[in-house]
Protein backbone atom coordinates (compact mmCIF):
# COMPACT_ATOMS: atom_id res chain seq x y z
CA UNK A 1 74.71 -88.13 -1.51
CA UNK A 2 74.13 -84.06 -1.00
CA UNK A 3 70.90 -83.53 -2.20
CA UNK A 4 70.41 -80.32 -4.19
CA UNK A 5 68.77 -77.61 -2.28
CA UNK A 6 66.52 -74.79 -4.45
CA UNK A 7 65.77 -71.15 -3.48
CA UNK A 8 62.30 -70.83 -2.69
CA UNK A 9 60.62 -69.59 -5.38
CA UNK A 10 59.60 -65.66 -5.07
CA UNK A 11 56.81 -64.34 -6.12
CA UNK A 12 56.33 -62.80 -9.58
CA UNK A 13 57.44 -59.13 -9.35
CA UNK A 14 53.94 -57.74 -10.23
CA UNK A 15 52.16 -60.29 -7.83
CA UNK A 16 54.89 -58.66 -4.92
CA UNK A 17 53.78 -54.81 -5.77
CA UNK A 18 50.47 -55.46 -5.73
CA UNK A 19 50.94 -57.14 -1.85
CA UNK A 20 52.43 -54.04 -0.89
CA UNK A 21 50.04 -51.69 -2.71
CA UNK A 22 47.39 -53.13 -0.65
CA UNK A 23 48.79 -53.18 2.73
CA UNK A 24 50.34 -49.69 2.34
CA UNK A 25 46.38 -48.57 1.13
CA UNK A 26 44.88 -50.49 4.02
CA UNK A 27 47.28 -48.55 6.38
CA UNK A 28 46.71 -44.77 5.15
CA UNK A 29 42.69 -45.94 5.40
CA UNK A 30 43.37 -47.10 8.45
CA UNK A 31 44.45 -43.89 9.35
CA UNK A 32 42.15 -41.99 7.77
CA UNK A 33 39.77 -43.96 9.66
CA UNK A 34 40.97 -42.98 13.20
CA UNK A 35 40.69 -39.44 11.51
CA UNK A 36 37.42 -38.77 10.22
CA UNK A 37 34.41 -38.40 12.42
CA UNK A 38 31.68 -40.85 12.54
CA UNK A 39 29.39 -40.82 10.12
CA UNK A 40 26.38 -39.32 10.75
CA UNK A 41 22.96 -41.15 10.88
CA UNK A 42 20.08 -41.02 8.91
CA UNK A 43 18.14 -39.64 11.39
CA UNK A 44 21.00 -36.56 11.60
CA UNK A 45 20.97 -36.14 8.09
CA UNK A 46 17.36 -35.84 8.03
CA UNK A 47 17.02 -33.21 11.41
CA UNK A 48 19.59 -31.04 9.92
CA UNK A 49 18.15 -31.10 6.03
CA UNK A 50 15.02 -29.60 8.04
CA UNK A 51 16.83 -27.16 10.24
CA UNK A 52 18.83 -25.60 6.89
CA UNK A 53 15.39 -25.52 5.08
CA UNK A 54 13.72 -23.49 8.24
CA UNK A 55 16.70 -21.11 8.40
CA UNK A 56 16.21 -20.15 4.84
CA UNK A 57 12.47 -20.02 4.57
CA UNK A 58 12.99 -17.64 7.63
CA UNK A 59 15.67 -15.67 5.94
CA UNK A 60 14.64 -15.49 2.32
CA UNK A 61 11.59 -14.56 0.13
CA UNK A 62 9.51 -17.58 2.22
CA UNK A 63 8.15 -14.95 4.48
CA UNK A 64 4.97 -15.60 5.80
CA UNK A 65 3.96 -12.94 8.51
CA UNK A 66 5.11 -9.78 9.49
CA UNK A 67 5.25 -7.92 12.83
CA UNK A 68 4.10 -4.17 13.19
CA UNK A 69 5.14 -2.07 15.60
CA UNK A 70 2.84 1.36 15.31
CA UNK A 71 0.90 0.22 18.44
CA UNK A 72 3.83 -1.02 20.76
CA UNK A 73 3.68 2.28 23.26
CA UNK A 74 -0.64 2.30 23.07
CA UNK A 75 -1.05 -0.65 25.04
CA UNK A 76 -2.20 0.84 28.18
CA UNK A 77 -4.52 3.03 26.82
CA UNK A 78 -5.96 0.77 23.98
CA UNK A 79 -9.06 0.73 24.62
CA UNK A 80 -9.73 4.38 24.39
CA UNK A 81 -7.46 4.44 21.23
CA UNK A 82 -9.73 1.56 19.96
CA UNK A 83 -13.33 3.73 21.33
CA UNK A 84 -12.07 6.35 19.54
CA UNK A 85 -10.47 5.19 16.43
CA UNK A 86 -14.24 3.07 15.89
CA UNK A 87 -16.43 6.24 16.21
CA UNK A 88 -13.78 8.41 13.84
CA UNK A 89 -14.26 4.95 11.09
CA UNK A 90 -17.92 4.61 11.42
CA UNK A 91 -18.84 8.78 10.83
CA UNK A 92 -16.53 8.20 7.39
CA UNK A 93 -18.72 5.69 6.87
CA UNK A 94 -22.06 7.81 7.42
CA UNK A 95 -21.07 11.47 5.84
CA UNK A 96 -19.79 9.34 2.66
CA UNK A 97 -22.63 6.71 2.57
CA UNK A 98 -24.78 9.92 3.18
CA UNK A 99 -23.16 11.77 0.16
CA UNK A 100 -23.85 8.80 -2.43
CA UNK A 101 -27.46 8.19 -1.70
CA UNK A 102 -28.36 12.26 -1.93
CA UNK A 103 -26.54 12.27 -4.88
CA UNK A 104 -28.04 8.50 -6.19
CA UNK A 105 -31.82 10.00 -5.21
CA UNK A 106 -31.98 13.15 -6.02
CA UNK A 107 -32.31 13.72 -9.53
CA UNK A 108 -31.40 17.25 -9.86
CA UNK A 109 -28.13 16.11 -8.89
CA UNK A 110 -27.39 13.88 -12.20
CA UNK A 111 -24.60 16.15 -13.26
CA UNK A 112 -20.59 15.47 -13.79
CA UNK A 113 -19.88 17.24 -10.87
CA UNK A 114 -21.81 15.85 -8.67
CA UNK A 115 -21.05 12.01 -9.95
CA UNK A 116 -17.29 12.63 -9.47
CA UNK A 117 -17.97 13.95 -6.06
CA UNK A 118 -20.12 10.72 -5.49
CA UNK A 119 -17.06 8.82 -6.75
CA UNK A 120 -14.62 10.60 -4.65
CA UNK A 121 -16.76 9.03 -1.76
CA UNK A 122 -16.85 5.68 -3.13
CA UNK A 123 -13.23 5.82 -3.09
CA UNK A 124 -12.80 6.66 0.71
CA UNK A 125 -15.11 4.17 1.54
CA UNK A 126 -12.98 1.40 -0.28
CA UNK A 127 -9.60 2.78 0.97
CA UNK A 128 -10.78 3.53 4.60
CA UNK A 129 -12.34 -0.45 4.30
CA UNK A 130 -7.76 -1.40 3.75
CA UNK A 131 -7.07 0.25 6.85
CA UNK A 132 -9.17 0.80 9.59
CA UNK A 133 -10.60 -2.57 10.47
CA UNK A 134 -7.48 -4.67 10.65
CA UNK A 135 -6.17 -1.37 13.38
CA UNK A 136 -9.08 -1.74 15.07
CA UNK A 137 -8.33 -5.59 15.55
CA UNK A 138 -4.76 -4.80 16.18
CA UNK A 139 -5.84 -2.25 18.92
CA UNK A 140 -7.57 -5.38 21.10
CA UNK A 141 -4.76 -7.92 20.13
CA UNK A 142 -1.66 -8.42 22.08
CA UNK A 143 0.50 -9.21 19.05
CA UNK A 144 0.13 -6.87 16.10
CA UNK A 145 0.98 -8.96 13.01
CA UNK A 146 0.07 -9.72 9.22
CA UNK A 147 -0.03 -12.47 6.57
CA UNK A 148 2.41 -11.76 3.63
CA UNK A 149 -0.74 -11.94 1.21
CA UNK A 150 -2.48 -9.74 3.68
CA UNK A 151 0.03 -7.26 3.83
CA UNK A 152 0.35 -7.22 -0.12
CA UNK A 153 -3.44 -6.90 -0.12
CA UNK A 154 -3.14 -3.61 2.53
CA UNK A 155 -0.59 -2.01 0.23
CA UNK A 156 -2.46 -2.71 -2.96
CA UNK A 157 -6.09 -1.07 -1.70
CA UNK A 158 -4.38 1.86 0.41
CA UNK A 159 -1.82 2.83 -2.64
CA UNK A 160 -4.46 2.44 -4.77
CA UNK A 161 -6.97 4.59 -2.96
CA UNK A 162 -4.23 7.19 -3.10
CA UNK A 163 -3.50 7.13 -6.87
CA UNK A 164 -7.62 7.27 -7.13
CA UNK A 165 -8.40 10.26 -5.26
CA UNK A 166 -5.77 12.58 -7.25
CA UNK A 167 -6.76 10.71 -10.15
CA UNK A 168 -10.58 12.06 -9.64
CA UNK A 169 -9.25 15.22 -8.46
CA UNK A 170 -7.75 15.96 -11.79
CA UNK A 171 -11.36 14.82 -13.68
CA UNK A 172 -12.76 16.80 -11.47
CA UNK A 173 -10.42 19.88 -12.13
CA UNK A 174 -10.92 19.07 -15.63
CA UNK A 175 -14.71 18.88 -15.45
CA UNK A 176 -14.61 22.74 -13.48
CA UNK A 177 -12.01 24.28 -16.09
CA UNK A 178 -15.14 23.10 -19.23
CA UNK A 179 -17.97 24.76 -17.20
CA UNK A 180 -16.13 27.58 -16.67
CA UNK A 181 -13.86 28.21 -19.39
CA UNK A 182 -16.16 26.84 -22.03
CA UNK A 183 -19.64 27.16 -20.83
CA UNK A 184 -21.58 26.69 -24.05
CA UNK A 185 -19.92 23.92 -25.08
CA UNK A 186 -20.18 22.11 -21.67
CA UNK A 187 -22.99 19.76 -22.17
CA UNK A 188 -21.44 18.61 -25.67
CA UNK A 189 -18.28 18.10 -23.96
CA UNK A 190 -19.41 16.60 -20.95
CA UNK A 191 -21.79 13.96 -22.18
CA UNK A 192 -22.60 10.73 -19.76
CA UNK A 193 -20.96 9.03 -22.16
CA UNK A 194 -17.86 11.11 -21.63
CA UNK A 195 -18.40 11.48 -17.96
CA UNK A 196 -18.49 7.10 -17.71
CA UNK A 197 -15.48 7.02 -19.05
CA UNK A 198 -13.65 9.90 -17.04
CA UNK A 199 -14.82 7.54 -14.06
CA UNK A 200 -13.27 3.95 -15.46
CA UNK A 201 -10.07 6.48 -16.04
CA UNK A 202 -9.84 7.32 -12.55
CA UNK A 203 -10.25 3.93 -11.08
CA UNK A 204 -8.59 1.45 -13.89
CA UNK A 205 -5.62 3.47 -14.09
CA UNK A 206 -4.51 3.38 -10.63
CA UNK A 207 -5.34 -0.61 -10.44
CA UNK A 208 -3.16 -0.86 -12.88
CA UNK A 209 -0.29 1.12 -11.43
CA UNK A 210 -0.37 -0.75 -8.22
CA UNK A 211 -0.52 -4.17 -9.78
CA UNK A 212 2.54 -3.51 -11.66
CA UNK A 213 3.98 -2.24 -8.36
CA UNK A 214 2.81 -5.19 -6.14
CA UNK A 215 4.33 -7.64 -8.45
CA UNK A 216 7.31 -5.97 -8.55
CA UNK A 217 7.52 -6.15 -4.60
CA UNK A 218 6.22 -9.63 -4.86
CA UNK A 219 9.10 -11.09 -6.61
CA UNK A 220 11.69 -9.72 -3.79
CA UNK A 221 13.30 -11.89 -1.57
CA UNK A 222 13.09 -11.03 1.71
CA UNK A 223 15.64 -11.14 4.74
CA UNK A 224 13.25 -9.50 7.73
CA UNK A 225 9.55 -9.60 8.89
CA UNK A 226 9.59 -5.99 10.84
CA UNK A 227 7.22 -2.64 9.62
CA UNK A 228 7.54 -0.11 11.37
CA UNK A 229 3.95 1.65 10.97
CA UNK A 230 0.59 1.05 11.93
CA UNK A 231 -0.19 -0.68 8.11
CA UNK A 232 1.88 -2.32 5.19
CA UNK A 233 3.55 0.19 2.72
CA UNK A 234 5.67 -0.61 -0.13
CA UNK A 235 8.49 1.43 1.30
CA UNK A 236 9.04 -0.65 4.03
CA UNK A 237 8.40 -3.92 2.07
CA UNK A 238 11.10 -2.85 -0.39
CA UNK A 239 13.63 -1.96 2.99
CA UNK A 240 13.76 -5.66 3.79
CA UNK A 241 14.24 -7.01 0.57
CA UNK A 242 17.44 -9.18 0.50
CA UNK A 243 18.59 -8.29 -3.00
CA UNK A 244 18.95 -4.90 -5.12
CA UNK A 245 15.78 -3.01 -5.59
CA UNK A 246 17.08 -0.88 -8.79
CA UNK A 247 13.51 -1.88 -10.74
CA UNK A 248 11.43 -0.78 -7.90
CA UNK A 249 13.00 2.43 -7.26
CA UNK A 250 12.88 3.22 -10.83
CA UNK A 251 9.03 2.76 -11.12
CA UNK A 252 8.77 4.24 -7.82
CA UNK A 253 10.15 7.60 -9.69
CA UNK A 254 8.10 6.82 -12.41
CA UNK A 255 4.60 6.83 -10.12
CA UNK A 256 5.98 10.56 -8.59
CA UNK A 257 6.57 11.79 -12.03
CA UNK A 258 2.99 10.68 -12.84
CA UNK A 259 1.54 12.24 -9.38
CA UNK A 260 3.78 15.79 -10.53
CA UNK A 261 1.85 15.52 -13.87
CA UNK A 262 -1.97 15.07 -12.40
CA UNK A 263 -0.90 18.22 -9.98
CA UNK A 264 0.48 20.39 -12.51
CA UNK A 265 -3.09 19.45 -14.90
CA UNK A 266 -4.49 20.34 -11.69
CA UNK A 267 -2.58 24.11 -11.53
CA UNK A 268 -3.11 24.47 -15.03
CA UNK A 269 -6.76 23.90 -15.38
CA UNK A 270 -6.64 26.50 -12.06
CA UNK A 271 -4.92 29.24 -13.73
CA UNK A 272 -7.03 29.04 -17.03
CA UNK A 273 -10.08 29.04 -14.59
CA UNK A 274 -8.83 32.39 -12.48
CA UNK A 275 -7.98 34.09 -16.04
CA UNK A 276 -11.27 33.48 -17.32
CA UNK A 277 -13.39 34.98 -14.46
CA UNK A 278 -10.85 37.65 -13.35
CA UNK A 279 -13.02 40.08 -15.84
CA UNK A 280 -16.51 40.22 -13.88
CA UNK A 281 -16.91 40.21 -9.88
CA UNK A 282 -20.16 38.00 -10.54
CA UNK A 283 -18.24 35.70 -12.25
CA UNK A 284 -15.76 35.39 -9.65
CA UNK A 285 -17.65 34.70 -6.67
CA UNK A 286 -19.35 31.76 -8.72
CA UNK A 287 -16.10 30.61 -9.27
CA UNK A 288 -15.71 30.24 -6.05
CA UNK A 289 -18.55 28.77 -4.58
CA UNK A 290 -18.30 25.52 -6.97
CA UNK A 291 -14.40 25.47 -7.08
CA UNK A 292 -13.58 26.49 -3.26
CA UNK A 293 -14.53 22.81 -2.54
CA UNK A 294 -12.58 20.93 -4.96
CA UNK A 295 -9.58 23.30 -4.52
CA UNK A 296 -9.56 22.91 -0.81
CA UNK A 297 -9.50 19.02 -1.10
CA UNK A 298 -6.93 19.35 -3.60
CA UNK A 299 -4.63 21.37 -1.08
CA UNK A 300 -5.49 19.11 1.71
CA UNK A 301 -4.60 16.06 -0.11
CA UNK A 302 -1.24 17.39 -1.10
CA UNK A 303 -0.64 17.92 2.56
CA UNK A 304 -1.47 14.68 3.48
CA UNK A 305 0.34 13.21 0.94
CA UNK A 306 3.02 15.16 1.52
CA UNK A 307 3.43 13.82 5.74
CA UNK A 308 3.38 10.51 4.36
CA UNK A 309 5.90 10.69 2.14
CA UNK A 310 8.30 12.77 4.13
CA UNK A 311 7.74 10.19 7.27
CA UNK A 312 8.48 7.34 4.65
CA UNK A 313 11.50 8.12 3.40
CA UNK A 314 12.76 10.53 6.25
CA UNK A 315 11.13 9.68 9.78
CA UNK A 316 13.14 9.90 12.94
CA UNK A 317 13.24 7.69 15.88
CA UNK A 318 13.11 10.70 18.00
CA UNK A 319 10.05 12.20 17.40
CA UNK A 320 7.43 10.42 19.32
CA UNK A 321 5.02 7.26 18.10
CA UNK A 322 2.22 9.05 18.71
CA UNK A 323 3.47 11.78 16.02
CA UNK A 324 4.73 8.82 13.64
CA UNK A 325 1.19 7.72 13.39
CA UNK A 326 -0.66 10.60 13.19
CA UNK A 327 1.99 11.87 10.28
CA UNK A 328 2.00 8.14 8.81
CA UNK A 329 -2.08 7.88 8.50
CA UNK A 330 -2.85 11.46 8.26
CA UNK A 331 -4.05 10.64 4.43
CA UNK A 332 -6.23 8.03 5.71
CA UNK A 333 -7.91 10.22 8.20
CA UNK A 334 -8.31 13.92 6.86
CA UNK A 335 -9.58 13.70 3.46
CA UNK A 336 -12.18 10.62 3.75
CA UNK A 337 -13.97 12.79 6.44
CA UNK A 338 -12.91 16.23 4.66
CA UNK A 339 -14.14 15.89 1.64
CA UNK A 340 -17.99 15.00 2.12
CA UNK A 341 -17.95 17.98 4.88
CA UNK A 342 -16.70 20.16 2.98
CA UNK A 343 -18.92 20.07 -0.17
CA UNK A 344 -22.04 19.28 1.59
CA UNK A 345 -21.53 22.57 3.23
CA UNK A 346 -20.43 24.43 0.18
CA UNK A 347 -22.20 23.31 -2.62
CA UNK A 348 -25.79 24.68 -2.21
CA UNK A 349 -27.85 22.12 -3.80
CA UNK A 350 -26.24 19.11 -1.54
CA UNK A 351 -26.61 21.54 1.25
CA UNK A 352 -30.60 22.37 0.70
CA UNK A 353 -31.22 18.23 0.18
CA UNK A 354 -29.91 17.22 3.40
CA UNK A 355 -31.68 20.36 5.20
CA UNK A 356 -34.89 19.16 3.66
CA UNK A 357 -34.21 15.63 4.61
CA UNK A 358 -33.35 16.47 8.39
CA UNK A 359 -36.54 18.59 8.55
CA UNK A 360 -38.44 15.69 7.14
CA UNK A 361 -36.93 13.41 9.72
CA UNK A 362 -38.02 16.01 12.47
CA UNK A 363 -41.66 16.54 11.44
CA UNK A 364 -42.07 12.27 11.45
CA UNK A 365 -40.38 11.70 15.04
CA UNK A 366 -43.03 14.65 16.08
């Protein structure tokens, strides 16, 4: 009569966990959900990618142009700076163009001396070529920047033009302290042969210390794009790098130890010179007359030298831009125009040529 009545079967134990399991996930990612922000687009993705690439290209070695700021307070009168600045590049130009072609032409002039003098110009006229025409462009522009590449290029010819002149200054003190010191054995000492390869010595040398150098700037990352100076020096490259700049510094000390060492050869070859003609008056005053010259650029090149170093590593903000320059590009200024003045008018035989050749010029245009 009573029908039997069953429990409902349950559900295996493992079938019942995993239920639960489920709904309890499906309610913490439900939550998690309500949490979270949206998720970003691809278009987001992509604008921010870019925006976190720019930021570091602008921060890091991906430098690309830098801003100088020697010419920031010479705006108003640029155009006198720029008449000025022209006439002062283009007379280097003619007293060392000048200089090589006497020298080239006349043939009584085929002697060391005279072809490291002729070399000396050579050199102004390529370091002079680094720095004046890109001021002179700067001096008409309203913004005063520089490619990276361009700027390496700057400090590459200027700090090479540097190394070159003392480097010829020491052949050249080297060249006086044989003629002097050892007069009959000058010509054997002093062959062309010999002379050639004084002149590779003076100009392969310091390519090869500023290569080194440039590639060791070169490899820096950088974190700014600001010089504060009328041209690109490795100083203030080296200032912005991002990283330590132990390896630079070091050969930076190596390059002064190697400019003590030409200027002590220099002294050296000096004192031997003054011993030997100390003895006789005559002597003496031809000691002089062919040394004066050299020794004079010698002392004026240390001077420069000397400004541009001290304004590198210890210029102030309070002396005036107009000082910073002149200090800053003294090197590139003074010697360049110096040096061909100063031994045309010394040196007799230059000094007879070009009297001969303005005469000449006077007697045609009459």
């Amino acid at each position: 009569m009573f029908q039997r009545q069953y429990p409902l079967p349950l559900p295996p134990l493992k079938e019942a966990y995993k239920t639960q399991h489920i709904s309890s996930d499906s309610e913490v990612l439900s939550t998690q959900h309500c949490m979270l922000p949206p998720a970003a687009s691809p278009e987001d993705l992509s604008e921010r990618y870019f925006q976190e690439a720019a930021m570091e290209k602008e921060n890091s070695s991906y430098t690309t142009m830098f801003t100088l700021s020697g010419l920031n307070e010479s705006s108003t009168n640029k155009y006198i700076y720029f008449s000025f600045t022209l006439l002062g590049y283009l007379f280097i130009i003619c007293v060392n163009l000048t200089l090589i072609v006497i020298i080239a032409l006349e043939k009584t002039l085929h002697e060391p001396m005279y072809f490291f003098l002729c070399n000396l110009s050579a050199n102004a006229l390529y370091g002079t070529a680094g720095f004046y025409p890109k001021l002179l462009f700067d001096f008409l522009s309203d913004t005063h920047v520089i490619s990276y590449s361009g700027c390496l290029l700057q400090i590459f010819i200027i700090y090479s033009f540097s190394v070159c002149e003392l480097s010829n200054l020491t052949v050249m003190a080297y060249d006086r302290y044989v003629a002097i010191c050892r007069p009959l054995e000058y010509h054997a000492v002093m062959t062309p042969l010999t002379t050639g390869k004084l002149i590779l010595f003076s100009w392969i040398f310091p390519l090869c210390c500023m290569c080194i150098g440039i590639l060791l700037t070169f490899r820096l990352p950088l974190c700014g794009s600001h010089i504060e100076k009328l041209y690109c020096d490795n100083w203030s490259i080296v200032k912005l790098s991002c990283v330590g700049t132990t390896v630079n510094n070091v050969y930076g000390y190596v390059i002064t130890c190697i400019f003590f060492a030409h200027f002590l050869f220099i002294l050296f070859s000096y004192m031997k010179i003054l011993r030997a003609c100390r003895a006789s008056s005559i002597a003496m005053s031809k000691c002089l007359q062919t040394c004066l010259p050299h020794l004079l650029s010698v002392i004026n090149y240390s001077i420069a030298l000397l400004f541009d170093v001290m304004y590198s590593k210890y210029g102030s903000y309070d002396i005036p831009q107009v000082l910073h320059n002149l200090l800053s590009v003294e090197f590139l200024i003074v010697p360049p125009i110096f040096n061909p003045v100063i031994y045309g008018l010394n040196l007799q035989k230059i000094r007879n040529k070009v009297t001969r050749m303005c005469s000449r010029n006077k007697v045609i245009h009459t």
